[in-house]
Protein backbone atom coordinates (compact mmCIF):
# COMPACT_ATOMS: atom_id res chain seq x y z
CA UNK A 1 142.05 113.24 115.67
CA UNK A 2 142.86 110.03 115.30
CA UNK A 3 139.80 108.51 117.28
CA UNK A 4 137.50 110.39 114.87
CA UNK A 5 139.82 108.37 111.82
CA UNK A 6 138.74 105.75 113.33
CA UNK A 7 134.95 106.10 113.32
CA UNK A 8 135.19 107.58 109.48
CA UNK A 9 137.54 104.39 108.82
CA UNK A 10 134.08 101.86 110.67
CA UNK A 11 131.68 104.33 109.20
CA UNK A 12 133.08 103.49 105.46
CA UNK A 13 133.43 99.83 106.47
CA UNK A 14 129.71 99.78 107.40
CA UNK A 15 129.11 101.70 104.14
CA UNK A 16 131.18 99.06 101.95
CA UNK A 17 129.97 96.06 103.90
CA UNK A 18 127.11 93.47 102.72
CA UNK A 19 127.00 90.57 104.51
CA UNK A 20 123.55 90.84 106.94
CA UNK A 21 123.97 87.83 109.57
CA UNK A 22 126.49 85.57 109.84
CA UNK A 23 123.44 82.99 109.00
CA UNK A 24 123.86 84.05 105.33
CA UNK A 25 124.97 82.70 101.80
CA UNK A 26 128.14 81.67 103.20
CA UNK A 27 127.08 79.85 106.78
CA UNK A 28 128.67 76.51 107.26
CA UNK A 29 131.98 77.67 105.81
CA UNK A 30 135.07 77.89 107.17
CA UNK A 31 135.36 81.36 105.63
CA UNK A 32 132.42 83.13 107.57
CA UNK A 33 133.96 81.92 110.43
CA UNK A 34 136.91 83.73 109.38
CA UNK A 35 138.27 86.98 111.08
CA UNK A 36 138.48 88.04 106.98
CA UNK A 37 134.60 87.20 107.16
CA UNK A 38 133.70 88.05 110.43
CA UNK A 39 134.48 91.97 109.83
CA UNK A 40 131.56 92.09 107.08
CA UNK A 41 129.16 90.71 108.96
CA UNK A 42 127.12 92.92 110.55
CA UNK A 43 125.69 90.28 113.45
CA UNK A 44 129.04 89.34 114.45
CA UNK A 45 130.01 93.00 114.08
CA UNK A 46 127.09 94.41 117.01
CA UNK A 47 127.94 91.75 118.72
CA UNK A 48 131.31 91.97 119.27
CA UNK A 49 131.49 96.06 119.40
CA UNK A 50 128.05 96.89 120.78
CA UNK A 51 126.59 99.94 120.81
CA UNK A 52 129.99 101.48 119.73
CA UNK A 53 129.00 102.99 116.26
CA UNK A 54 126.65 104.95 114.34
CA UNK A 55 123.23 104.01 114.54
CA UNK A 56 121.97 101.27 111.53
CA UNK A 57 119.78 102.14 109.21
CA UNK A 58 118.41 99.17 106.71
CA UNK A 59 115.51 98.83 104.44
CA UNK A 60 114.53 95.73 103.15
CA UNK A 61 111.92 94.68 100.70
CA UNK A 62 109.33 91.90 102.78
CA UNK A 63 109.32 90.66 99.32
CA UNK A 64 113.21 90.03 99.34
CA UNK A 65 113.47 86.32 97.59
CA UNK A 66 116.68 86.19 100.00
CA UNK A 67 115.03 87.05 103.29
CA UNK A 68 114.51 83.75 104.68
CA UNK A 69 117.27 82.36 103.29
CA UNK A 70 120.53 84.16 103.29
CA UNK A 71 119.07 87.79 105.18
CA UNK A 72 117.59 86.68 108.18
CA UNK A 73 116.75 89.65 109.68
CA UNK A 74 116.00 87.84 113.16
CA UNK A 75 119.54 87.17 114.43
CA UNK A 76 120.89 91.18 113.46
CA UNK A 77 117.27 92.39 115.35
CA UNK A 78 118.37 90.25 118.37
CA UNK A 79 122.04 91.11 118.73
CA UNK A 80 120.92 94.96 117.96
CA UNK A 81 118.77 94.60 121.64
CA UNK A 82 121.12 92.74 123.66
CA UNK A 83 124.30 95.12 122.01
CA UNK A 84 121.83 98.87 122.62
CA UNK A 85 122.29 99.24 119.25
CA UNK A 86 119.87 101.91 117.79
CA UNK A 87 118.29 99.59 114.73
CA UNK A 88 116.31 101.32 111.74
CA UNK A 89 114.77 98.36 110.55
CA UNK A 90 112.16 99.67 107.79
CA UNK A 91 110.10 96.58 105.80
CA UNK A 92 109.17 97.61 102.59
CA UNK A 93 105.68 96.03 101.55
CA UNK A 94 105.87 94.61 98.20
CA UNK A 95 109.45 95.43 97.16
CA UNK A 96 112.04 92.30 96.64
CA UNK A 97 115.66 92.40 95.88
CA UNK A 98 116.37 94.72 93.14
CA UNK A 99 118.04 97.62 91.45
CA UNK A 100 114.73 99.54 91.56
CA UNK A 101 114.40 98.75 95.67
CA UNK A 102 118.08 100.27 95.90
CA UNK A 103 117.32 103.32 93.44
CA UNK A 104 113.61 104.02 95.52
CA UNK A 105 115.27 104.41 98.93
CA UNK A 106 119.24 104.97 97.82
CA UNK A 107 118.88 108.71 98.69
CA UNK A 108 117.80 108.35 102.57
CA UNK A 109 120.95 106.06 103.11
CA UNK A 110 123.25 108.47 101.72
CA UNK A 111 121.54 110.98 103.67
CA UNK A 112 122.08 108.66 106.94
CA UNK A 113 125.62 108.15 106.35
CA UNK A 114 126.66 111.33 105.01
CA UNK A 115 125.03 112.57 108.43
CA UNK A 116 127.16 111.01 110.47
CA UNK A 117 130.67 111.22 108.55
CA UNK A 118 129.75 115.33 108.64
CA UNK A 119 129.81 114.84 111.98
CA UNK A 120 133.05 113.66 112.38
């Protein structure tokens, strides 16, 4: 029982989290670097854990203003292959980053995650 806590407890994490790559908004700071940090970011998270969760599911608009900047989907792609984590990486044509992106594809995510913590 308390292994399948666990996975609800990473599954809500992954839920809650925001931070894409550790090559984001906050890179160069002693604070990504951070343990604190590092738990958020989902790079540094496949990394370090592998293939040892749920699989990912992310949508993101190719017309995100942030996606060369702070998203860079690149580095998460990467450690995805080399961790065997299963990666739903769906580019949106056209869409950038904003409430109506989240409110178009909002209902598949909750879909995807109430999936999984039905299955625990």
């Amino acid at each position: 029982m308390n292994q399948k806590l666990e996975q609800v407890r990473k599954l809500l994490t992954s839920i809650a989290g925001f931070a894409f790559t550790r090559e984001g908004p906050m890179d160069g700071t002693a604070a990504l670097a951070s343990t604190r940090w590092a738990r958020h970011d989902a790079t540094h998270r496949i990394e370090k854990h592998g293939g040892a969760g749920p699989d990912i599911l992310i949508d993101q608009g190719d017309a995100d203003e942030f996606l060369e900047s702070q998203l860079k989907r690149a580095p998460l792609v990467a450690a995805a292959a080399r961790g065997d984590v299963q990666l739903r990486l769906r580019r949106r044509a056209d869409y950038g980053h904003s409430t109506f992106f989240i409110s178009t594809f909002i209902a598949s995510h909750l879909e995807h995650h109430a999936r999984h913590l039905l299955a625990c």
